[in-house]
C-alpha atoms as a PDB file:
ATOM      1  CA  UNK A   1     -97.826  59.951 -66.402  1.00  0.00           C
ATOM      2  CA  UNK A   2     -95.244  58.510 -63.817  1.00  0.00           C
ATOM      3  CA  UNK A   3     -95.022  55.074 -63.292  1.00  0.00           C
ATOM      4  CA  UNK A   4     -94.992  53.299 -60.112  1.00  0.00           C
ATOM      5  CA  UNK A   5     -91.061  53.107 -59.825  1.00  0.00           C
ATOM      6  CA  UNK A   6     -90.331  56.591 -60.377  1.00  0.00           C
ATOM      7  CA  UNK A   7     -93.105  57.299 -57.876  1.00  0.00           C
ATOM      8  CA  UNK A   8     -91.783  54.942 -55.196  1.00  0.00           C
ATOM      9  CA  UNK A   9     -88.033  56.141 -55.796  1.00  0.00           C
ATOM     10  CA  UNK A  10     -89.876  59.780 -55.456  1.00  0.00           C
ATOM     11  CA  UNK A  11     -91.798  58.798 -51.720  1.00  0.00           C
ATOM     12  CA  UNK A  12     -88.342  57.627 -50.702  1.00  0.00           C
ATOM     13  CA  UNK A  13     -86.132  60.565 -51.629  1.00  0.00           C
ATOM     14  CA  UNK A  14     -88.932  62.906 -49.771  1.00  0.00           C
ATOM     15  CA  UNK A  15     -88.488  60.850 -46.686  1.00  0.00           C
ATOM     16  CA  UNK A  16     -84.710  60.389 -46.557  1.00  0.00           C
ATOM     17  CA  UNK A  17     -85.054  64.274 -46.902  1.00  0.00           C
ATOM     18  CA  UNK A  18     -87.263  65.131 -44.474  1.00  0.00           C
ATOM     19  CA  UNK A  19     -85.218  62.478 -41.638  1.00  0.00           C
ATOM     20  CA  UNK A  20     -82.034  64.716 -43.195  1.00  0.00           C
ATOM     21  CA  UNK A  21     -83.901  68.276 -42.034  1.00  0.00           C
ATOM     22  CA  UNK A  22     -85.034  66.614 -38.392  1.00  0.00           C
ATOM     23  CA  UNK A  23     -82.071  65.443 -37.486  1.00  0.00           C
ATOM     24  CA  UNK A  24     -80.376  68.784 -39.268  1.00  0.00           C
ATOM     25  CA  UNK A  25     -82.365  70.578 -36.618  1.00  0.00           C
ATOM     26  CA  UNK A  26     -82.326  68.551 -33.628  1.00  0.00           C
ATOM     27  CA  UNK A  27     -78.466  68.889 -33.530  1.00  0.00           C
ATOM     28  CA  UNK A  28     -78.649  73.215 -34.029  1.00  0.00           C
ATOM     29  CA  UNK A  29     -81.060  72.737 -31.279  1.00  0.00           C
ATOM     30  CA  UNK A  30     -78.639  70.905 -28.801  1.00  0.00           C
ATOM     31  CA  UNK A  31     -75.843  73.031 -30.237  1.00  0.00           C
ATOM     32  CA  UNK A  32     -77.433  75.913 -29.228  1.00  0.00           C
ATOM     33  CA  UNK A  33     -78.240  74.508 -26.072  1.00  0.00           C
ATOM     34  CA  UNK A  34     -74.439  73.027 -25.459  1.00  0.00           C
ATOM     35  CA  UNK A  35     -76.223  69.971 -24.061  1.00  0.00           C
ATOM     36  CA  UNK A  36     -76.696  66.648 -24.605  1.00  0.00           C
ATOM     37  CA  UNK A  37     -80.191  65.168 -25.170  1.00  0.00           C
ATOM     38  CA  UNK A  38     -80.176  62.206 -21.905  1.00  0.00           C
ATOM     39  CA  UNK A  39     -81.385  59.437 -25.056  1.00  0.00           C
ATOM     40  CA  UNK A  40     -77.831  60.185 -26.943  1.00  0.00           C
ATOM     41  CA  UNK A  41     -75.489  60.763 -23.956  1.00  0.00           C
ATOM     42  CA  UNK A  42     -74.561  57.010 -23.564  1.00  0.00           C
ATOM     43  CA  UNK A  43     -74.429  56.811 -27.549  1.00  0.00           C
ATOM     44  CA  UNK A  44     -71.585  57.976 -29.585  1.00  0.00           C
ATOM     45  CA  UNK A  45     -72.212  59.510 -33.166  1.00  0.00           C
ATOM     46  CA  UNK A  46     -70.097  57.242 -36.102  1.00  0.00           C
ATOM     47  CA  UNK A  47     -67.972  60.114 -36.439  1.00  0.00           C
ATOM     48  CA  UNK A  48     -66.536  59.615 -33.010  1.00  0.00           C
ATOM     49  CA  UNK A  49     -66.354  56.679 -32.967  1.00  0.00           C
ATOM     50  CA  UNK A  50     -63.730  56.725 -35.840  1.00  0.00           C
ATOM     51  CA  UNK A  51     -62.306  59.216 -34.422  1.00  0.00           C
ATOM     52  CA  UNK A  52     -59.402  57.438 -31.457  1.00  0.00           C
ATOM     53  CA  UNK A  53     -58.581  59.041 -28.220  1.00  0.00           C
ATOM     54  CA  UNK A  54     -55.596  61.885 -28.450  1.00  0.00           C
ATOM     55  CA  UNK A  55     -53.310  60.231 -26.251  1.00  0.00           C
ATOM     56  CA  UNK A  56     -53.552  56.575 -27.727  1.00  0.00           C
ATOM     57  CA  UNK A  57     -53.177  58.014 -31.471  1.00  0.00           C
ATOM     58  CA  UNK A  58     -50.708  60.617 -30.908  1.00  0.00           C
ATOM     59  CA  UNK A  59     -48.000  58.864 -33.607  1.00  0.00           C
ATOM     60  CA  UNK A  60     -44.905  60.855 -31.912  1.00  0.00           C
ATOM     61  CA  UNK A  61     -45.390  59.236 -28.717  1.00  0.00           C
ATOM     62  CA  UNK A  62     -43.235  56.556 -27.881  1.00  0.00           C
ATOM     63  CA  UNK A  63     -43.874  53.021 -26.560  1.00  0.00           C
ATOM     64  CA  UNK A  64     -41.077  51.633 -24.597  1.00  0.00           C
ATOM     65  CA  UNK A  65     -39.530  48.737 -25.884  1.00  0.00           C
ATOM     66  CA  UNK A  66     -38.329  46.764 -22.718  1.00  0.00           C
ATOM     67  CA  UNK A  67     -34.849  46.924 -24.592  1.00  0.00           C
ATOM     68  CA  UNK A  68     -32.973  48.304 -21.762  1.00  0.00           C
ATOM     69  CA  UNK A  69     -34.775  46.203 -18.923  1.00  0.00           C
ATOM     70  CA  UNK A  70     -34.068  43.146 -20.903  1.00  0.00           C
ATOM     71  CA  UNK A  71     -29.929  44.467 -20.992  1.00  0.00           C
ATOM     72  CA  UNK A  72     -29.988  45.692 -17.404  1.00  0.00           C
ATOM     73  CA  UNK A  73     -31.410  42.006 -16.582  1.00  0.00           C
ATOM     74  CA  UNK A  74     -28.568  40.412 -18.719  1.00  0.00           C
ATOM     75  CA  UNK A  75     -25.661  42.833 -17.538  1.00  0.00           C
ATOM     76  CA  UNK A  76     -27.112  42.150 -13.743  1.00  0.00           C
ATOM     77  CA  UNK A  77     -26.830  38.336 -14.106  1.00  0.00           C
ATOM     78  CA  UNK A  78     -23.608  38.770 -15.654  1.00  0.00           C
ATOM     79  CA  UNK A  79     -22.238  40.449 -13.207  1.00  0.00           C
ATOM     80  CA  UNK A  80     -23.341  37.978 -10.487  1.00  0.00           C
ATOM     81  CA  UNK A  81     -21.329  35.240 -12.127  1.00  0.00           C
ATOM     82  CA  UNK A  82     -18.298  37.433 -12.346  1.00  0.00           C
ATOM     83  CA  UNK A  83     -18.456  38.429  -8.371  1.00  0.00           C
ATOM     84  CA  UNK A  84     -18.723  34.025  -7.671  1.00  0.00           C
ATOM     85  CA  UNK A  85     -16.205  33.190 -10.483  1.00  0.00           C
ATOM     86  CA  UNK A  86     -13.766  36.452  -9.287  1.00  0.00           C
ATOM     87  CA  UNK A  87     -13.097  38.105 -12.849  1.00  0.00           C
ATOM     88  CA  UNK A  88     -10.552  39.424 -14.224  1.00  0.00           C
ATOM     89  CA  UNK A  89      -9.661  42.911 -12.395  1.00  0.00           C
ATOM     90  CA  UNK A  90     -10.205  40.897  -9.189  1.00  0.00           C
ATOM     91  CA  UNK A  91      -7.259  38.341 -10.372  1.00  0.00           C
ATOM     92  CA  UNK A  92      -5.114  41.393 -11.439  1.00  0.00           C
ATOM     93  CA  UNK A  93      -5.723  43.328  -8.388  1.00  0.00           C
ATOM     94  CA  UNK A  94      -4.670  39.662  -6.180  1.00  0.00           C
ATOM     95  CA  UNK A  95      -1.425  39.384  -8.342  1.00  0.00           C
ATOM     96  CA  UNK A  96      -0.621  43.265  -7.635  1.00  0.00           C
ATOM     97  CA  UNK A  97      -1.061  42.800  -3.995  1.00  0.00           C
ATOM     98  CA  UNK A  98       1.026  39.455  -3.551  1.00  0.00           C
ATOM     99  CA  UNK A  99       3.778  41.530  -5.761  1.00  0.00           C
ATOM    100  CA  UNK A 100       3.905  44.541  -3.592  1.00  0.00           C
ATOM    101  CA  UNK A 101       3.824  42.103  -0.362  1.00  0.00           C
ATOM    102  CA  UNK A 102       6.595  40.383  -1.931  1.00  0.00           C
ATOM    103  CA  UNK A 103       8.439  43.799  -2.745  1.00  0.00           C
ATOM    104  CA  UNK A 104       7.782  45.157   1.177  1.00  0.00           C
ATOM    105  CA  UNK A 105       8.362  41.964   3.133  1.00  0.00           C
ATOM    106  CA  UNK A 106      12.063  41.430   3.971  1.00  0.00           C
ATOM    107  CA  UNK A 107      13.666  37.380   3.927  1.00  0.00           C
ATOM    108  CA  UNK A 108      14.213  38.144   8.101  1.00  0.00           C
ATOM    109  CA  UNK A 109      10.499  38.899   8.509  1.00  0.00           C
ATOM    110  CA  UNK A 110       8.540  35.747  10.228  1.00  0.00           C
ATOM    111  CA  UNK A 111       6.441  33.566   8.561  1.00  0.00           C
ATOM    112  CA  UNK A 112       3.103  35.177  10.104  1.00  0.00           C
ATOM    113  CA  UNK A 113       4.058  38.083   8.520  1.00  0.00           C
ATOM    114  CA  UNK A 114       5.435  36.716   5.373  1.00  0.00           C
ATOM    115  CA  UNK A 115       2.185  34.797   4.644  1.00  0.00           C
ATOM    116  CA  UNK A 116      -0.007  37.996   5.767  1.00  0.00           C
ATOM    117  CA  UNK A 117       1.757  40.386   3.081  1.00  0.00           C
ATOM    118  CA  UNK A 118       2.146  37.438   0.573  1.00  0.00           C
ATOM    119  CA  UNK A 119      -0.850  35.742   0.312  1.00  0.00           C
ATOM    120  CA  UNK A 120      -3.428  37.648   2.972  1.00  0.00           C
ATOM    121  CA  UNK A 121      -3.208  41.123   1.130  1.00  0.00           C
ATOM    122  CA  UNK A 122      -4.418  39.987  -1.971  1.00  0.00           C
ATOM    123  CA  UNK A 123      -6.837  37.610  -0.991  1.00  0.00           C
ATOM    124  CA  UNK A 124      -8.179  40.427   0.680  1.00  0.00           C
ATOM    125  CA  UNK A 125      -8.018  42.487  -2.537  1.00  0.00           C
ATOM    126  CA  UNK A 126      -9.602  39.833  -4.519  1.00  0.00           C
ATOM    127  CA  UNK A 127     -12.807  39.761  -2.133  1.00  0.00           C
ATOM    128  CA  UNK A 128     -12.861  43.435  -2.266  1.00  0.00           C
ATOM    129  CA  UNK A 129     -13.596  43.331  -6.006  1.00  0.00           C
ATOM    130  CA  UNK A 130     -15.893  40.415  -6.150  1.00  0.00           C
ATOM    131  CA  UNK A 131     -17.539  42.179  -3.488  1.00  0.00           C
ATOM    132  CA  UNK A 132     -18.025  45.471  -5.409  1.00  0.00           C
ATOM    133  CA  UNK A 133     -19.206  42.888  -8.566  1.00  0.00           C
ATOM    134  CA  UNK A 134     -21.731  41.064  -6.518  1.00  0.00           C
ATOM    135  CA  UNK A 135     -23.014  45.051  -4.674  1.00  0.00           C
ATOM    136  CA  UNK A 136     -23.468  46.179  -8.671  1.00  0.00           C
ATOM    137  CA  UNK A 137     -25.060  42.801  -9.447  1.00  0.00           C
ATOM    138  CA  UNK A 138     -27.459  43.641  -6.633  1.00  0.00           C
ATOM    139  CA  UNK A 139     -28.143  47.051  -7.325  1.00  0.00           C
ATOM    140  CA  UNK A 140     -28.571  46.550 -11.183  1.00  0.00           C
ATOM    141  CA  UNK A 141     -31.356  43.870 -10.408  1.00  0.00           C
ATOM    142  CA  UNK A 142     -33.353  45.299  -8.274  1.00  0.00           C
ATOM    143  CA  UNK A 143     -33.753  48.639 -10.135  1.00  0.00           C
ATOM    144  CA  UNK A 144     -34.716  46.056 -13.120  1.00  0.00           C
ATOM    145  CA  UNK A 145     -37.074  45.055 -10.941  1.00  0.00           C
ATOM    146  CA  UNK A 146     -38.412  48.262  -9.337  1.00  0.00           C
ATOM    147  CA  UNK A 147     -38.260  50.018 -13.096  1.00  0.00           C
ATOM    148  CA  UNK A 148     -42.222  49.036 -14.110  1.00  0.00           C
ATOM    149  CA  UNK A 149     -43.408  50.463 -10.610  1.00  0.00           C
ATOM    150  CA  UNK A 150     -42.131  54.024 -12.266  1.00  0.00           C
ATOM    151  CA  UNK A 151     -43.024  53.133 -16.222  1.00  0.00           C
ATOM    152  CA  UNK A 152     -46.017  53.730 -17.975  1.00  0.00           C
ATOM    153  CA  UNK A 153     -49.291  51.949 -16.436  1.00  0.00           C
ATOM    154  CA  UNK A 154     -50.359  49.510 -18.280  1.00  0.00           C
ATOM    155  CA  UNK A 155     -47.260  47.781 -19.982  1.00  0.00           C
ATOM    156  CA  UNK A 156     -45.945  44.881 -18.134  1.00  0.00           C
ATOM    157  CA  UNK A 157     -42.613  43.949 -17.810  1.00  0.00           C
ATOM    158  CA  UNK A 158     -41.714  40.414 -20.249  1.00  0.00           C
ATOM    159  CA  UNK A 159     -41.637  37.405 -17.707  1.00  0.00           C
ATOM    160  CA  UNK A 160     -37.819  36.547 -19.036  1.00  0.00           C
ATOM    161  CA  UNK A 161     -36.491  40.098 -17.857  1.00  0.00           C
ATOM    162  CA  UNK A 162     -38.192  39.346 -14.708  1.00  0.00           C
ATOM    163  CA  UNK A 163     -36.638  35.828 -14.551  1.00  0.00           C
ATOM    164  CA  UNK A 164     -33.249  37.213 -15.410  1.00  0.00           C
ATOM    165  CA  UNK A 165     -33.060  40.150 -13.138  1.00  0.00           C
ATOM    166  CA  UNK A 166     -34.114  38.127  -9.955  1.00  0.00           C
ATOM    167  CA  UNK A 167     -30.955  35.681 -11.255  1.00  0.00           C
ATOM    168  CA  UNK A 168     -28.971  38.318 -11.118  1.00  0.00           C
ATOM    169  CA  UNK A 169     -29.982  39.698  -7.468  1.00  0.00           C
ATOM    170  CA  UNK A 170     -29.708  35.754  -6.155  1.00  0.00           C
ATOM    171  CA  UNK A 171     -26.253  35.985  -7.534  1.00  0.00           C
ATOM    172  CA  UNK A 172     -25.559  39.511  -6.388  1.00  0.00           C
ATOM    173  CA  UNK A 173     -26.569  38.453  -2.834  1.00  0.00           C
ATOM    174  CA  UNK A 174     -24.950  34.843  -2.804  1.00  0.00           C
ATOM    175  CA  UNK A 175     -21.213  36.556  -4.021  1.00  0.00           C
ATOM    176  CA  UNK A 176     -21.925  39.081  -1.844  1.00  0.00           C
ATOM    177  CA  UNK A 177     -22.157  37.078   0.998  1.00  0.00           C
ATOM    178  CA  UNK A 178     -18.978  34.802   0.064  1.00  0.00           C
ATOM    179  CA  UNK A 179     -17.014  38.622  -0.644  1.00  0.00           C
ATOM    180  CA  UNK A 180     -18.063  39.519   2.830  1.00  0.00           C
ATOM    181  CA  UNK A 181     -16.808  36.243   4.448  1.00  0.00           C
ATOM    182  CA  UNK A 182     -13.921  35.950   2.419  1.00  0.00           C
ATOM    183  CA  UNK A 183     -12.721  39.674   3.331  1.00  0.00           C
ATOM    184  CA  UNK A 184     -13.493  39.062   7.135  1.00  0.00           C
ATOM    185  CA  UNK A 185     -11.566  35.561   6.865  1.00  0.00           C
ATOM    186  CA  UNK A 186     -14.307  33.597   8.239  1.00  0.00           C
ATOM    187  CA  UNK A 187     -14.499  31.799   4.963  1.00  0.00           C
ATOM    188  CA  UNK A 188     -10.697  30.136   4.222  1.00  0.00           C
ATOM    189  CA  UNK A 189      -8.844  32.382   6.328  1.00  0.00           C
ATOM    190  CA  UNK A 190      -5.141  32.471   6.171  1.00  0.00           C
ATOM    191  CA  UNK A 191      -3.062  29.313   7.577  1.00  0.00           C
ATOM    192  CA  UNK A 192      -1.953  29.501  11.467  1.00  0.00           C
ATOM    193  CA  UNK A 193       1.706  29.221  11.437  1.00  0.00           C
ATOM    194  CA  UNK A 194       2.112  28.054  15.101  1.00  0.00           C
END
């Protein structure tokens, strides 16, 4: 003679088995059939749901960083305060020019021409390369800027890279500017010397 917890835990094991063999068959039948049944097809089984999307949880794929935005920001900037503060090649290349003006100008030359070898040769020269500073400035910030319109969708650029970059293009433009004036003497252009 059973008692009444062995016969309860008894009516519950032949239920759980017979839910087991209906839902064991309704699945072979929509295997069979390839479809799904319309009351499932907004559902998802636990098994899937565990299971993440191939692209999301591929582990060799790689997420970009921002690293080299954040650099090409910083270099960009950077170079926009060495085309307004003229850098070092620019000085170098000045000093070169005044020396070969120097070199090629005789004593008898005139003063017009003295000052235009001397002095208007290598201001020239030092425009040219603040000029080529503030162009790479430029360039560097706007593809900074333009680089998340060809990334991955989805991944913002960081508001500082942003921040920096557009420094770096208002610098680019602003010794750009001053380069072209400078080099076209509309900006301190050379003493008259009549």
């Amino acid at each position: 003679m059973a008692t009444k917890t062995e016969e309860g835990a008894e009516a519950r094991n032949d239920e759980k088995t017979a839910v087991e063999a209906v839902g064991a068959e309704e699945e072979a039948a929509e295997a069979e059939a390839g479809e799904e049944s319309p009351e499932s097809e907004g559902t998802l089984e636990p098994e899937e749901n565990l299971e993440p999307d191939g692209d999301a949880a591929d582990p060799d794929a790689k997420v970009p960083s921002g690293v080299g935005q954040g650099a090409g920001a910083v270099v960009s900037a950077a170079l926009g305060l060495v085309s307004l503060s003229g850098g070092w090649i620019g000085t170098v290349a000045g000093a070169r020019e005044q020396l070969v003006g120097q070199l090629r100008t005789s004593s008898t030359a005139s003063v017009a021409t003295q000052i235009k070898a001397v002095y208007g040769n290598a201001w020239h020269s030092t425009a040219l390369w603040a000029g080529l500073f503030a162009l790479a400035a430029l360039l560097t910030g706007v593809v900074v800027l333009a680089r998340p319109a060809f990334g991955a969708p989805g991944r913002p650029q960081a508001p500082w890279i942003k921040s920096v970059a557009w420094a770096g293009v208002c610098l680019g433009a602003v010794g750009l500017l001053l380069a072209v004036l400078k080099y076209s003497d509309a900006l301190l252009a050379l003493p008259s010397t009549g």
